[in-house]
N, C-alpha and C. Protein backbone atom coordinates (compact mmCIF):
# COMPACT_ATOMS: atom_id res chain seq x y z
N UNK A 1 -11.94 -12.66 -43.66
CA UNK A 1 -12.33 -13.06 -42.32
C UNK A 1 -11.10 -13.49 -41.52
N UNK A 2 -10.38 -14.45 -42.29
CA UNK A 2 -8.88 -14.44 -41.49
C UNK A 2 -8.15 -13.32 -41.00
N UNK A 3 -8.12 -12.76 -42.10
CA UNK A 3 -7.48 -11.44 -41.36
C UNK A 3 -7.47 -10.52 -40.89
N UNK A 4 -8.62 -10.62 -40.43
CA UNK A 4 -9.53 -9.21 -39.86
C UNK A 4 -9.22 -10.16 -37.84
N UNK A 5 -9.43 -11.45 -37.86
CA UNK A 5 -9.02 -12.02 -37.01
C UNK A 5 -7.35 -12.47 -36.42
N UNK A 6 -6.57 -11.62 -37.27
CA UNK A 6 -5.28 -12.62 -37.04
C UNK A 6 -4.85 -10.92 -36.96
N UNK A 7 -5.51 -9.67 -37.58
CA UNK A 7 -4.92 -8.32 -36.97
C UNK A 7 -5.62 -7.86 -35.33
N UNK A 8 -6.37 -8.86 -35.19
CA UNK A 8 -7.38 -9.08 -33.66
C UNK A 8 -5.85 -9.11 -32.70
N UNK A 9 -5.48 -10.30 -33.44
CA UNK A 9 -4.55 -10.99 -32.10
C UNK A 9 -3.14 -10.15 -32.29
N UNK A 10 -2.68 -9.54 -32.98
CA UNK A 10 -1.98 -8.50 -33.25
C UNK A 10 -1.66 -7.33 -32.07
N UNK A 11 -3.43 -6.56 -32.10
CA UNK A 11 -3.43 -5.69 -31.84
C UNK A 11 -3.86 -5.77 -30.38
N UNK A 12 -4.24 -7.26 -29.75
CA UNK A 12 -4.47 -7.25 -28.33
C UNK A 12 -2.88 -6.77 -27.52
N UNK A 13 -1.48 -7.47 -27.71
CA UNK A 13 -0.76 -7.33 -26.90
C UNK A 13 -0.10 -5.87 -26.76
N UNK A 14 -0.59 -5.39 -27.82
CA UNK A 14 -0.49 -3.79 -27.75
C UNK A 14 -0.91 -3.15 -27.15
N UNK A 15 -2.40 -3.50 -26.59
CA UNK A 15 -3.53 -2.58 -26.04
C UNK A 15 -3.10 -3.19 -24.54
N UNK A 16 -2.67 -4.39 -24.53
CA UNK A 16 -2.49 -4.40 -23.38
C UNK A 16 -1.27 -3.73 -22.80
N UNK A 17 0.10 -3.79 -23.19
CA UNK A 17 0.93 -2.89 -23.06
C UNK A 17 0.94 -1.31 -22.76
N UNK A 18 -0.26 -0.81 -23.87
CA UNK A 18 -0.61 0.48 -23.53
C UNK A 18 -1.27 0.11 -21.79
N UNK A 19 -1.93 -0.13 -21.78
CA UNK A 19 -2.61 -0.69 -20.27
C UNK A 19 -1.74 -0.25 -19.27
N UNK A 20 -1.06 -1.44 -19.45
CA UNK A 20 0.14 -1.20 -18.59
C UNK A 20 0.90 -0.26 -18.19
N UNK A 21 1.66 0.72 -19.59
CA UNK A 21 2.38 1.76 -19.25
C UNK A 21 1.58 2.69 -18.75
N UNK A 22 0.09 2.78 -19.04
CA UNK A 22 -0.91 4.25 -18.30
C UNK A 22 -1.10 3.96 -17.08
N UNK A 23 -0.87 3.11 -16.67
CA UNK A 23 -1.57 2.42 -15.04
C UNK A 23 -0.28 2.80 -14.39
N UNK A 24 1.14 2.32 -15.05
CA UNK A 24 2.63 2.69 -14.64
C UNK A 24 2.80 4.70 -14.22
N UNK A 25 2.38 5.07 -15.60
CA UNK A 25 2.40 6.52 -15.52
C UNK A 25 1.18 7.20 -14.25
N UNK A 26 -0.10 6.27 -14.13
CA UNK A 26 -1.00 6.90 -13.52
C UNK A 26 -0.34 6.76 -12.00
N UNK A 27 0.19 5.70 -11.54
CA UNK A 27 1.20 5.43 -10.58
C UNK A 27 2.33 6.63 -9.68
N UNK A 28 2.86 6.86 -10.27
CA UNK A 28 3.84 7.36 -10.51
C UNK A 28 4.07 8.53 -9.23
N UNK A 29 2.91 9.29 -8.51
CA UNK A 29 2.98 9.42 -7.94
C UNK A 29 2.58 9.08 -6.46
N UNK A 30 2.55 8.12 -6.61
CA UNK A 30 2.69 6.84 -5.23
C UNK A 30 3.49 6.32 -5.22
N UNK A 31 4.23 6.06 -6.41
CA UNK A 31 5.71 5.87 -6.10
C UNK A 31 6.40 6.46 -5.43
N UNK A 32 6.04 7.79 -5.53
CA UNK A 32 7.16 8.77 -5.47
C UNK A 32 6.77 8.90 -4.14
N UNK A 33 5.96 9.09 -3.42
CA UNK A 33 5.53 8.93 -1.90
C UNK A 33 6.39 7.32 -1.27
N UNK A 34 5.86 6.62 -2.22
CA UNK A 34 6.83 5.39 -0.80
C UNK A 34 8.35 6.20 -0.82
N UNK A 35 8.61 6.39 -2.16
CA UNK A 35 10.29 6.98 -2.42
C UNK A 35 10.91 7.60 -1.25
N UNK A 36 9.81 8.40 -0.95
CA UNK A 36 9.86 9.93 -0.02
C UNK A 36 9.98 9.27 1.14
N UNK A 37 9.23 8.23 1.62
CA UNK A 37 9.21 7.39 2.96
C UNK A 37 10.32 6.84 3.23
N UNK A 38 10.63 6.10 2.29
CA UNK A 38 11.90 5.33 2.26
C UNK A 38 13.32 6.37 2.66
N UNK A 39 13.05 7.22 1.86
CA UNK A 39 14.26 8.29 1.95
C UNK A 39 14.54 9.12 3.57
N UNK A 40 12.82 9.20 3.80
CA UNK A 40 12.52 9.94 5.31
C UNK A 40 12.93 9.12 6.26
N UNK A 41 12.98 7.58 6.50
CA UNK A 41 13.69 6.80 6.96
C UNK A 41 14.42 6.53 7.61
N UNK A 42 15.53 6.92 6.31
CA UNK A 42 17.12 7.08 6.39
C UNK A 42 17.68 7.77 6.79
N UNK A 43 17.28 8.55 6.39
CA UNK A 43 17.85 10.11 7.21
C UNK A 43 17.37 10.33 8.55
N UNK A 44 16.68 9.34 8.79
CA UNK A 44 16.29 9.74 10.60
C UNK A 44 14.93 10.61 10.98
N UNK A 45 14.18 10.95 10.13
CA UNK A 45 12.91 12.29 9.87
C UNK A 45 11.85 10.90 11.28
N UNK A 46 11.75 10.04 9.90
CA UNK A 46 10.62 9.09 9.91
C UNK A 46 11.10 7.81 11.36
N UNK A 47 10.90 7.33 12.53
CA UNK A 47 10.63 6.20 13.05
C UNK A 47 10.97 4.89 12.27
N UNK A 48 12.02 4.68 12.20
CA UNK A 48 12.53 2.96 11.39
C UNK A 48 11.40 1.91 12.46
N UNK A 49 10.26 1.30 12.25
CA UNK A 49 9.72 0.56 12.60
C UNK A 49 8.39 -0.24 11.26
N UNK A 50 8.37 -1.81 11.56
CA UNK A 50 7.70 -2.18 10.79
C UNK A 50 6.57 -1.46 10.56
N UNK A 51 6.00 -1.63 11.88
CA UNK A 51 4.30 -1.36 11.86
C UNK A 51 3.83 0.25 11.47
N UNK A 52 5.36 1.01 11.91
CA UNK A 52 4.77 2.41 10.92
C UNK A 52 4.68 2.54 8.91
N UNK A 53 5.98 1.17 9.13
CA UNK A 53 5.97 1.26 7.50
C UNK A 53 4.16 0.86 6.90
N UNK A 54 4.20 -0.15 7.57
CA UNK A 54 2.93 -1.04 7.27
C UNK A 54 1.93 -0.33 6.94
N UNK A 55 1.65 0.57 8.58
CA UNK A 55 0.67 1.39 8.14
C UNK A 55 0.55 2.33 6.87
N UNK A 56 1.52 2.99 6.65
CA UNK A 56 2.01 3.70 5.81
C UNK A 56 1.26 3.21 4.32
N UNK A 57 2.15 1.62 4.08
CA UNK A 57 2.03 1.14 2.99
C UNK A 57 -0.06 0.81 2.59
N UNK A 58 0.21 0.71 3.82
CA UNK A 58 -1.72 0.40 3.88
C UNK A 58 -2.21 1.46 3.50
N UNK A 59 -2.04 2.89 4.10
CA UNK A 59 -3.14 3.94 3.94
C UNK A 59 -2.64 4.36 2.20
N UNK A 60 -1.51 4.53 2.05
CA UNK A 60 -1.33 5.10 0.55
C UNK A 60 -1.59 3.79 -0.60
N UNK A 61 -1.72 2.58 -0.11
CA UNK A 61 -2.30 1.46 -0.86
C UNK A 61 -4.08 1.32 -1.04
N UNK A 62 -4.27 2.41 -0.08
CA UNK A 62 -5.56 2.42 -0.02
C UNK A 62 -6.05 3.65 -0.95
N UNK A 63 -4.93 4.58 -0.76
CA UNK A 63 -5.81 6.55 -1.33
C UNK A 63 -5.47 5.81 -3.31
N UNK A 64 -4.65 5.40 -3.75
CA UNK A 64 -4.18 4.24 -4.82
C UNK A 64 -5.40 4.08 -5.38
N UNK A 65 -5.58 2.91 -4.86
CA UNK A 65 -7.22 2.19 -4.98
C UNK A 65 -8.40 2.98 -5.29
N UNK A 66 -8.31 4.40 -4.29
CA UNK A 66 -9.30 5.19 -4.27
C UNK A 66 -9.03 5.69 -5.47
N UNK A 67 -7.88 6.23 -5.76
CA UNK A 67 -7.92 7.33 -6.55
C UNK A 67 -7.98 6.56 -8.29
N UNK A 68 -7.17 5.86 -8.22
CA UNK A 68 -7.15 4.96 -9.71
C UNK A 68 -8.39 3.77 -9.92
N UNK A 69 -8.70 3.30 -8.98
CA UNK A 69 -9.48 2.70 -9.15
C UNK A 69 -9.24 1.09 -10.05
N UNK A 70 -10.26 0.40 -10.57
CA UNK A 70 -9.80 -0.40 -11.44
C UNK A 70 -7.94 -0.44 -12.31
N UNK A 71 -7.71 0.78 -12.32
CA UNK A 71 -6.47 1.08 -13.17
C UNK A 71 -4.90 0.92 -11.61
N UNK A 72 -5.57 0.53 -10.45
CA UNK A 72 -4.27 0.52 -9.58
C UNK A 72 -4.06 -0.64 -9.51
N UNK A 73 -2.76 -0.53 -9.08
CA UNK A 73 -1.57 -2.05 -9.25
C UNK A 73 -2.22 -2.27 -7.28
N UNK A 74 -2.13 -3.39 -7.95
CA UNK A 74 -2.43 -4.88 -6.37
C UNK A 74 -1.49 -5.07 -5.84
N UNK A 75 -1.13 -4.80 -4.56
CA UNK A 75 0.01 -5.64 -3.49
C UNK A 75 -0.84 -6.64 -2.81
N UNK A 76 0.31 -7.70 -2.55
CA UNK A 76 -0.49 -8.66 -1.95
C UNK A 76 0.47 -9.01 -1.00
């Protein structure tokens, strides 16, 4: 009984880790969209202004949410 409980607590920080890196990988391409923003920016493509970033960050913080669901990372 001990040890059926003490490979419990073992095997939680694992599962959570896995968690983590799939939510990281499921990510990955929303990253790569702010990336693209950021980059569009700089180079002059994109309007350097807050409120376009904002929006920006809002609507693809939103398709995120939609698309991953429970599994998307929170900005606050």
């Amino acid at each position: 009984m001990i040890t059926a409980a003490y490979s419990r607590c073992e095997i939680a920080p694992a599962l959570v880790e896995m968690a983590r890196l799939s939510s990281d990988y499921l990510a990955l391409p929303f990253d790569m969209a702010r990336e693209q923003y950021a980059k569009s920016v700089r180079a002059g493509l994109v309007e350097r202004s807050l409120i376009a970033s904002a929006r920006f960050e809002r609507t693809l913080s939103a398709l995120e949410q939609l698309t991953l669901g429970v599994m998307a990372r929170r900005y606050q």
